[in-house]
Protein backbone atom coordinates (compact mmCIF):
# COMPACT_ATOMS: atom_id res chain seq x y z
CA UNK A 1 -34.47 -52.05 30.78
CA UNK A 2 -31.69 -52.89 28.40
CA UNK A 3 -30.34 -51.24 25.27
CA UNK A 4 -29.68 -53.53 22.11
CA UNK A 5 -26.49 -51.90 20.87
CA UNK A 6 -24.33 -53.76 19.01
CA UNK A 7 -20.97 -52.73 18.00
CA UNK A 8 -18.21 -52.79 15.38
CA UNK A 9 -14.39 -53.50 15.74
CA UNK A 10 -13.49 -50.67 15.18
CA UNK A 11 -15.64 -49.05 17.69
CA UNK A 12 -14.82 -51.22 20.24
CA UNK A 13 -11.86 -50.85 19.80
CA UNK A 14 -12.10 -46.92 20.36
CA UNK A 15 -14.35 -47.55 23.60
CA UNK A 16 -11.76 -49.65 25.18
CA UNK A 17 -9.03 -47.67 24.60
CA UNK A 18 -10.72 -44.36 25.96
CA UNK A 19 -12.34 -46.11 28.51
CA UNK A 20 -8.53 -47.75 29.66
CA UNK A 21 -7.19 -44.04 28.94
CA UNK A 22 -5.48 -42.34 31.55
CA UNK A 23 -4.29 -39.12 29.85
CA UNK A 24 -8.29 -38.37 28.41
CA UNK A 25 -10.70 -36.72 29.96
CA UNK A 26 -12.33 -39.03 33.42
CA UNK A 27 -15.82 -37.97 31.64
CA UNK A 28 -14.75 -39.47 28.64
CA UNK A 29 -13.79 -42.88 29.87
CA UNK A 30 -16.96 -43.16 32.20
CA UNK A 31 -19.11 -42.65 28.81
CA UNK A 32 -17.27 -45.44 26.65
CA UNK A 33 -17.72 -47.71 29.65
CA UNK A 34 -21.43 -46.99 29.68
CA UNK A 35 -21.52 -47.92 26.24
CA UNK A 36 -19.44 -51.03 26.47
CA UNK A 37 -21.90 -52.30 29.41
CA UNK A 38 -25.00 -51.63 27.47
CA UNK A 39 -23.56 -53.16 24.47
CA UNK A 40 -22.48 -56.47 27.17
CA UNK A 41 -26.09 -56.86 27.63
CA UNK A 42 -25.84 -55.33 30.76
CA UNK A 43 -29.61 -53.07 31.88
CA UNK A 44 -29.40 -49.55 32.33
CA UNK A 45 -30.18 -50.11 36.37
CA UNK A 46 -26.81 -52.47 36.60
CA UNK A 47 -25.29 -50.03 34.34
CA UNK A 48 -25.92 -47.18 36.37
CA UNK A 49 -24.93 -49.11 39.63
CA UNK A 50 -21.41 -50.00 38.04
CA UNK A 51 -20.39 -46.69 37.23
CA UNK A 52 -22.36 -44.95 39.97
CA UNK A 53 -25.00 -42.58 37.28
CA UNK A 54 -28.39 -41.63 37.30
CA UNK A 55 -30.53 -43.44 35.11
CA UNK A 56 -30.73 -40.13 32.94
CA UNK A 57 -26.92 -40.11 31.93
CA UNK A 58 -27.61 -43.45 30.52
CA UNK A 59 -30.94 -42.59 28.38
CA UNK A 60 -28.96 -39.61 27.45
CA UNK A 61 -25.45 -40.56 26.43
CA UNK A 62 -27.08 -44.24 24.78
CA UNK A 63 -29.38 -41.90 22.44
CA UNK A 64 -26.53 -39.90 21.30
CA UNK A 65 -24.39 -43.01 20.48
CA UNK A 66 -27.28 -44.88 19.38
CA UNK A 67 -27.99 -41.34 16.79
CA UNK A 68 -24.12 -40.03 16.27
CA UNK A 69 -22.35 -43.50 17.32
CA UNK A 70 -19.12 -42.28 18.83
CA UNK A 71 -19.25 -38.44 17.31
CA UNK A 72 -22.27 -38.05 19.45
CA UNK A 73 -20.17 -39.03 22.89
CA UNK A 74 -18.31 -35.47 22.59
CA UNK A 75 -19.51 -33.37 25.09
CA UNK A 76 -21.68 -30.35 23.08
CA UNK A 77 -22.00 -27.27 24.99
CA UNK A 78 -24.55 -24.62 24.04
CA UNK A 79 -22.48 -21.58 24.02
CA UNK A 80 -20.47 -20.06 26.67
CA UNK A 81 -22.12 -16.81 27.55
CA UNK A 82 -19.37 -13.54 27.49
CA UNK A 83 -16.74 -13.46 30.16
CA UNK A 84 -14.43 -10.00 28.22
CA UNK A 85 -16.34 -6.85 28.85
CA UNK A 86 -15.48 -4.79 26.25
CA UNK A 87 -16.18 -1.57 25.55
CA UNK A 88 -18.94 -2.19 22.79
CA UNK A 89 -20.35 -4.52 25.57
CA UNK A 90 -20.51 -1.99 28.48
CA UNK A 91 -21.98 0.95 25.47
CA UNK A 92 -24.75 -2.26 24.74
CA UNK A 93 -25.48 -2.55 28.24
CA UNK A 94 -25.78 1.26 29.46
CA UNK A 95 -28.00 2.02 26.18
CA UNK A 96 -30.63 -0.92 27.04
CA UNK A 97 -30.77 0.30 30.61
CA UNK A 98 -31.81 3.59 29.95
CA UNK A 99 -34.51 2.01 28.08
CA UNK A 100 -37.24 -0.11 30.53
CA UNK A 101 -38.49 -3.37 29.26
CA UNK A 102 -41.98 -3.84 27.76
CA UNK A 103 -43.56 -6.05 30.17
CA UNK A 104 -42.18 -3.79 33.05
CA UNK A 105 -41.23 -0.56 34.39
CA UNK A 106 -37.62 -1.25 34.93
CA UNK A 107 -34.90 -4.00 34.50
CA UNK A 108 -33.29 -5.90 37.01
CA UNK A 109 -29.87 -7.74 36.32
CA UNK A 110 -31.48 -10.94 35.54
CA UNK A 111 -33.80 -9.51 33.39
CA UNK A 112 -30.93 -7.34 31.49
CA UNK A 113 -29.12 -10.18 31.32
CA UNK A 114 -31.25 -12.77 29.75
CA UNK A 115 -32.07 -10.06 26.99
CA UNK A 116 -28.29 -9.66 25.97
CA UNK A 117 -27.24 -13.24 26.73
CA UNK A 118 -24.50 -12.56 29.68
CA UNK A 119 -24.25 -12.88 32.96
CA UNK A 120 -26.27 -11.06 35.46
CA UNK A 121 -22.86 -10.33 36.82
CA UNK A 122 -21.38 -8.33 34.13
CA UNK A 123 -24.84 -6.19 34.36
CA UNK A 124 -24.76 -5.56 37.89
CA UNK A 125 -20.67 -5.05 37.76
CA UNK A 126 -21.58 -2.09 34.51
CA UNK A 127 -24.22 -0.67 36.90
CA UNK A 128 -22.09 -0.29 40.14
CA UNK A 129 -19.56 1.25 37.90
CA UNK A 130 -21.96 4.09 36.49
CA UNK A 131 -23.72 4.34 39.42
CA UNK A 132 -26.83 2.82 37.78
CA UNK A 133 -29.76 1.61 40.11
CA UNK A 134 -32.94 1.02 38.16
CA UNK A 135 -34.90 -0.13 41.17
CA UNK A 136 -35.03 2.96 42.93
CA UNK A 137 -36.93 6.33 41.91
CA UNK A 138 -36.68 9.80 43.60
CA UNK A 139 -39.88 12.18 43.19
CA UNK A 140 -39.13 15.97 42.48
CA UNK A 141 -41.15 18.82 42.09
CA UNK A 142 -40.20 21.98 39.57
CA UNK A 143 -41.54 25.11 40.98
CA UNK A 144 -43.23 27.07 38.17
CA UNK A 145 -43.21 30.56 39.57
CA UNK A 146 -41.79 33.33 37.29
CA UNK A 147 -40.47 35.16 40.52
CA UNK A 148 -38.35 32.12 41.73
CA UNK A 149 -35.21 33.61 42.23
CA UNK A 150 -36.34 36.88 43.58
CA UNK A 151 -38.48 34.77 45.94
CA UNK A 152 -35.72 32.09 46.64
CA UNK A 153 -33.33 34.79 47.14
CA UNK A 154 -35.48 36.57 49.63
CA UNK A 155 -35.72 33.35 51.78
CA UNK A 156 -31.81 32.38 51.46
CA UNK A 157 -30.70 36.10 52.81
CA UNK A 158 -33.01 35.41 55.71
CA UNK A 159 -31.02 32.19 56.48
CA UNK A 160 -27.08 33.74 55.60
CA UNK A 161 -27.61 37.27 56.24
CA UNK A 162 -30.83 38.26 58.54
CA UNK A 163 -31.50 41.66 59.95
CA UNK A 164 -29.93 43.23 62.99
CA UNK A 165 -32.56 42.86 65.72
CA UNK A 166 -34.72 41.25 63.88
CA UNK A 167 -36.24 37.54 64.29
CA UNK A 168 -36.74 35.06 61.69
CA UNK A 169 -39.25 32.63 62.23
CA UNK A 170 -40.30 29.66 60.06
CA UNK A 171 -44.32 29.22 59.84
CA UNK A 172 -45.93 26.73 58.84
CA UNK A 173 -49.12 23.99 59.78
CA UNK A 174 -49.09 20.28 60.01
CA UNK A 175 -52.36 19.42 59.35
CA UNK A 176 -54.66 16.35 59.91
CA UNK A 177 -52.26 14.39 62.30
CA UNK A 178 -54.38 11.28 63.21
CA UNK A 179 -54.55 9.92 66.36
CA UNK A 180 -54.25 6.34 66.10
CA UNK A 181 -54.84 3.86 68.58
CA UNK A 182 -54.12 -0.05 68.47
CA UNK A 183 -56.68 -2.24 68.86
CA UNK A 184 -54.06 -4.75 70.28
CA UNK A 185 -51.54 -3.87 72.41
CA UNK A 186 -47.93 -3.36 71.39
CA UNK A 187 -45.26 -6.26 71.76
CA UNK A 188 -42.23 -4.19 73.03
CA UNK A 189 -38.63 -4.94 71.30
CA UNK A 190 -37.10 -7.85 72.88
CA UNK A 191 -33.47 -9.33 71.57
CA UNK A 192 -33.71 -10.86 68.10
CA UNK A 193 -37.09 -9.09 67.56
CA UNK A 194 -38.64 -5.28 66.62
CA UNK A 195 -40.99 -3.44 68.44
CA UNK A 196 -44.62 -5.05 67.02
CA UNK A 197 -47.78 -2.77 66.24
CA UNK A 198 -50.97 -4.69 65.42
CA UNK A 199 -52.34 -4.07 61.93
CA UNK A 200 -55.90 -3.09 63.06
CA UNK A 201 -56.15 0.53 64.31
CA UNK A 202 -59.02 2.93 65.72
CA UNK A 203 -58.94 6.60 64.55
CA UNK A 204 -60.21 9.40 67.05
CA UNK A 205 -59.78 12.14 64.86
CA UNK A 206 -57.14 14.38 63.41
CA UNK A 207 -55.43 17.96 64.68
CA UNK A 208 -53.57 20.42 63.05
CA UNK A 209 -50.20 21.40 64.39
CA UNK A 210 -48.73 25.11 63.90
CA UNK A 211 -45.34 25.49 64.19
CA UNK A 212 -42.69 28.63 64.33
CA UNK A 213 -39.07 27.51 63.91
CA UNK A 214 -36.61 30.38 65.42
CA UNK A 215 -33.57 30.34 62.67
CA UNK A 216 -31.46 31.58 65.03
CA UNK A 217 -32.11 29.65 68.22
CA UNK A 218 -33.91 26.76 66.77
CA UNK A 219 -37.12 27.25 69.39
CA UNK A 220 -39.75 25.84 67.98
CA UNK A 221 -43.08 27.79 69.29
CA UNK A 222 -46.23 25.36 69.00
CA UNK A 223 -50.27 25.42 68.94
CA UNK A 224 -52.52 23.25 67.69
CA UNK A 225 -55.73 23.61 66.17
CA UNK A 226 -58.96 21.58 65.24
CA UNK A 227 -58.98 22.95 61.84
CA UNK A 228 -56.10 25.15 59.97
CA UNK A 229 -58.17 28.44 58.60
CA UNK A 230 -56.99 31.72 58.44
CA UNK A 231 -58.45 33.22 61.86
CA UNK A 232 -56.19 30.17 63.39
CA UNK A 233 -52.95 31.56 61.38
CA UNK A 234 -53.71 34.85 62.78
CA UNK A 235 -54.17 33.85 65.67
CA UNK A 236 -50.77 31.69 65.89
CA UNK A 237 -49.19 34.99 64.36
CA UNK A 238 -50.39 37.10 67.47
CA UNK A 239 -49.29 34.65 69.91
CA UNK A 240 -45.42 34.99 68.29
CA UNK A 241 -45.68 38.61 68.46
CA UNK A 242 -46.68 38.11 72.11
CA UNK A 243 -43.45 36.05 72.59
CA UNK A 244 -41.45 38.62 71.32
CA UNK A 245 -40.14 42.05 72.57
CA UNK A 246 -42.72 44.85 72.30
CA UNK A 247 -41.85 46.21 69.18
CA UNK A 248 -39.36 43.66 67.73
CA UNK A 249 -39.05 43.56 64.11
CA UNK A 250 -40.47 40.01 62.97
CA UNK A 251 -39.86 38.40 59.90
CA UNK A 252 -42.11 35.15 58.95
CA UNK A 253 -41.48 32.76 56.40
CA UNK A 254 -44.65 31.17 54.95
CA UNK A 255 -46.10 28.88 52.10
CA UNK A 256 -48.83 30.18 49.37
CA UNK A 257 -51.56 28.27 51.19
CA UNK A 258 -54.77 30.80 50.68
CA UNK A 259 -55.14 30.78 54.37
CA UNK A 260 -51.98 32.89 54.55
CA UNK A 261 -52.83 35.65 52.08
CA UNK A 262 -56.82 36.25 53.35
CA UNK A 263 -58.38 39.92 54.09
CA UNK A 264 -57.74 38.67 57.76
CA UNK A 265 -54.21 38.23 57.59
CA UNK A 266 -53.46 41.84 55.32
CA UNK A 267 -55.64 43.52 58.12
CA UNK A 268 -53.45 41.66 60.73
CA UNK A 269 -50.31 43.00 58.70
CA UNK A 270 -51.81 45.81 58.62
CA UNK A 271 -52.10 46.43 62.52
CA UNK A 272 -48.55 45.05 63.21
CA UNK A 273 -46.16 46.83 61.01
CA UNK A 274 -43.41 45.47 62.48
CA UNK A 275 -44.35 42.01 60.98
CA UNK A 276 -43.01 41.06 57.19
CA UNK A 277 -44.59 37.73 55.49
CA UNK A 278 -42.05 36.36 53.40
CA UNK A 279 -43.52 33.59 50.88
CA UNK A 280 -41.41 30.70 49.41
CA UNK A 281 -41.90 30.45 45.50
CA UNK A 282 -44.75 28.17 44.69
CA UNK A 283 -43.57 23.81 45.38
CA UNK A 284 -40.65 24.99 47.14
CA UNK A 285 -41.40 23.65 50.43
CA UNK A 286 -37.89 22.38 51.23
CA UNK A 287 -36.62 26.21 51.35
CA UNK A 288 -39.08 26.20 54.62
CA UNK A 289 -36.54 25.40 57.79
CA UNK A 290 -39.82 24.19 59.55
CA UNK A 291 -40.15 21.33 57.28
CA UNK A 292 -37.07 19.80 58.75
CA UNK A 293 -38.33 20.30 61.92
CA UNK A 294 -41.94 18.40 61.02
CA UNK A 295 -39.90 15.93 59.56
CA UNK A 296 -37.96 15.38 62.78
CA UNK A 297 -41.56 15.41 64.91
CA UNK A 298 -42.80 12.81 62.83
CA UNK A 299 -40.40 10.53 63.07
CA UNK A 300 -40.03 10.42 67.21
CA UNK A 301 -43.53 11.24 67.73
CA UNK A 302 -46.07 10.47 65.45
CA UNK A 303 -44.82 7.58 62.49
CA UNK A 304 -45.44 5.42 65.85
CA UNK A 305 -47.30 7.06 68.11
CA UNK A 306 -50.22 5.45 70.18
CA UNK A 307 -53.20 8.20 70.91
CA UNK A 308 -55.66 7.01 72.82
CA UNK A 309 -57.64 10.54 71.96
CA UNK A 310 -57.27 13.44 70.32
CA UNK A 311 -56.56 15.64 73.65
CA UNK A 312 -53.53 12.41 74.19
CA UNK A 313 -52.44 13.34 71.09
CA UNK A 314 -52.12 17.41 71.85
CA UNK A 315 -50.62 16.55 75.21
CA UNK A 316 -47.63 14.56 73.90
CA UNK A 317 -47.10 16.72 70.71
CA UNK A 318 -46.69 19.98 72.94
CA UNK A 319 -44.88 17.95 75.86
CA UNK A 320 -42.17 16.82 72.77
CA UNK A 321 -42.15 20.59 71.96
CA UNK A 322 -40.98 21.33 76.10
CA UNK A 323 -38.70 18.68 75.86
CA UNK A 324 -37.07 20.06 72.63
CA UNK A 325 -36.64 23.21 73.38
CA UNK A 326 -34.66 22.69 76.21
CA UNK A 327 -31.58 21.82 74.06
CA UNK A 328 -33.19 23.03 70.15
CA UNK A 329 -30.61 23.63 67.30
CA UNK A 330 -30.73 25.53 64.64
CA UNK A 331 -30.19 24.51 60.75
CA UNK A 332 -26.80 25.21 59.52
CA UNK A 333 -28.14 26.28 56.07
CA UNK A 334 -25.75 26.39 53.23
CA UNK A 335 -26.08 27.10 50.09
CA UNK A 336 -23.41 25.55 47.40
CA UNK A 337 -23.19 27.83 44.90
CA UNK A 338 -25.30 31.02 44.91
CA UNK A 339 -23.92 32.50 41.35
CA UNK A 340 -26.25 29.27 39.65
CA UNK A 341 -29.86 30.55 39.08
CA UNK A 342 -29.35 32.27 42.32
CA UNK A 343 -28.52 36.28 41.88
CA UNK A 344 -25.87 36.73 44.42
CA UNK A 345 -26.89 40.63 44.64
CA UNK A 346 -30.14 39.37 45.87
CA UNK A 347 -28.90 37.04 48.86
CA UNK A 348 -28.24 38.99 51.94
CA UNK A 349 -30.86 41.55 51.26
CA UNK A 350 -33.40 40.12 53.67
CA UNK A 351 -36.60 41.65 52.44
């Protein structure tokens, strides 16, 4: 394919002195020799092969001379996005953050940056500055009991302060623990590789696991249970008064769950004076010790667990209860600053 372009004196003149140049710019020279080929008689394909170029840099730069003549050779660039961050800039950038797009729930630094016209760069260099990470979300969940800090305060002076000759024992159930058994087998971890678990599964049935944390020793006293109802609580409460000294003063921390506050449990109160039922404010689970400890279960027991049945699955959750208590620790609770919502008469009471 060939080009007619025919030129003036003048012109190529111009060509052959850029193209000759050796103070311009090399891009400069190779586009005034394109144009002197084409204008030769030469065809785009021997053009190309002279000045080694695709076949597109010669449609390209021969429309622009062929449209502009030699204004259009000038290299035309669309607009340089911003390099400065100033401080308007960084203000822009933190505002439209806050502020999720339309079309999704949050932005990402391509996204951000296509909206202002700057590099994804600058975004993600603002947002490790301010500590800004729009891709990640934290749940939370705002108790909305009137007696919070009475409550909370209760709990805490359990943990700092506890009473002489007393024990302090977290309560609480884990409740419908599956147990889950692979339809294939497992591939164990080999170098280069994790541990695989086939996606198919078989489900046996589910268990409830009661646990009673010790704050001071960090003994963890277990039983589980086909169902969690409040003869099973009471019945997990007589088995840690059994563990304990005739007499011993007992103190049990507990959630609001309705099986905890039934006829059957104030009877069992009742009977035992020397037991106290402390309960956490309502959603305050995390001021429970034995959360930790469920959390710490899960994770080397059950996340991955095989169960073959559900008696498998009693037998390895009490024989991880043996094995733990042979070396248990306790929380090292601490609370940062009691004098915020906290009353600091209140801690230490223990009741």
């Amino acid at each position: 394919m060939t080009d007619a372009i025919t030129l003036t004196n003048a012109e190529r003149m111009e060509l052959t002195r850029r193209a000759n140049s050796r103070s311009d710019r090399a891009e400069d020279a190779r586009r005034a020799r394109l144009i002197l080929l084409l204008a030769d008689g030469h065809t785009w394909d021997e053009a190309s092969e002279r000045i080694e170029c695709s076949r597109g840099f010669v449609a390209s730069w021969s429309k622009r001379f062929a449209e502009q003549r030699l204004a259009g050779l000038y290299s035309r660039h669309i607009g340089q996005v911003a390099t400065v961050l100033t401080p308007q800039l960084e203000a822009r950038i933190l505002e439209s953050t806050r502020h999720a797009p339309s079309t999704s729930t949050h932005w990402t630094t391509r996204k951000l940056a296509a909206q202002l016209g700057i590099s994804h760069m600058m975004v993600a260099r603002v947002w490790r500055k301010h500590g800004l990470k729009p891709h990640r979300i934290e749940r939370y969940m705002a108790s909305n009991d009137p007696d919070f800090e009475k409550k909370a305060a209760d709990i805490i002076g359990l943990y700092l302060n506890p009473p002489a000759h007393a024990a302090v024992f977290c309560v609480d159930e884990k409740t419908h623990i599956q147990a889950l058994d692979r339809k294939d087998p497992v591939l164990p971890l080999s170098p280069g590789r994790a541990e695989r678990h086939g996606f198919e599964y078989f489900r046996h049935g589910t268990l409830s696991l009661y646990a009673a944390f010790n704050t001071r020793t960090g003994e963890v006293l277990g039983k589980t249970a086909e169902r969690h109802t409040s003869a099973e609580f009471v019945a997990f409460l007589t088995d840690i008064v059994i563990n304990q000294p005739r007499g011993k003063e007992i103190h049990v921390i507990a959630d609001n769950l309705s099986a905890h506050k039934s006829q059957t449990v104030k009877d069992f109160l009742a009977a035992h004076p020397k037991v106290h039922l402390h309960f956490t404010p309502t959603y305050s689970s995390w001021l429970n010790q034995v959360e930790l400890w469920f959390g710490k279960i899960e994770r080397d027991v059950i996340a991955r667990g095989v169960f073959t049945s559900v008696p498998d699955l009693k037998r390895k959750l009490m024989r991880y209860i043996r094995q733990y208590n042979k070396a248990p620790k306790s929380v090292k609770w601490k609370y940062a600053d009691p004098s915020r919502h906290i009353s600091t008469q209140s801690v230490g009471t223990g009741h």
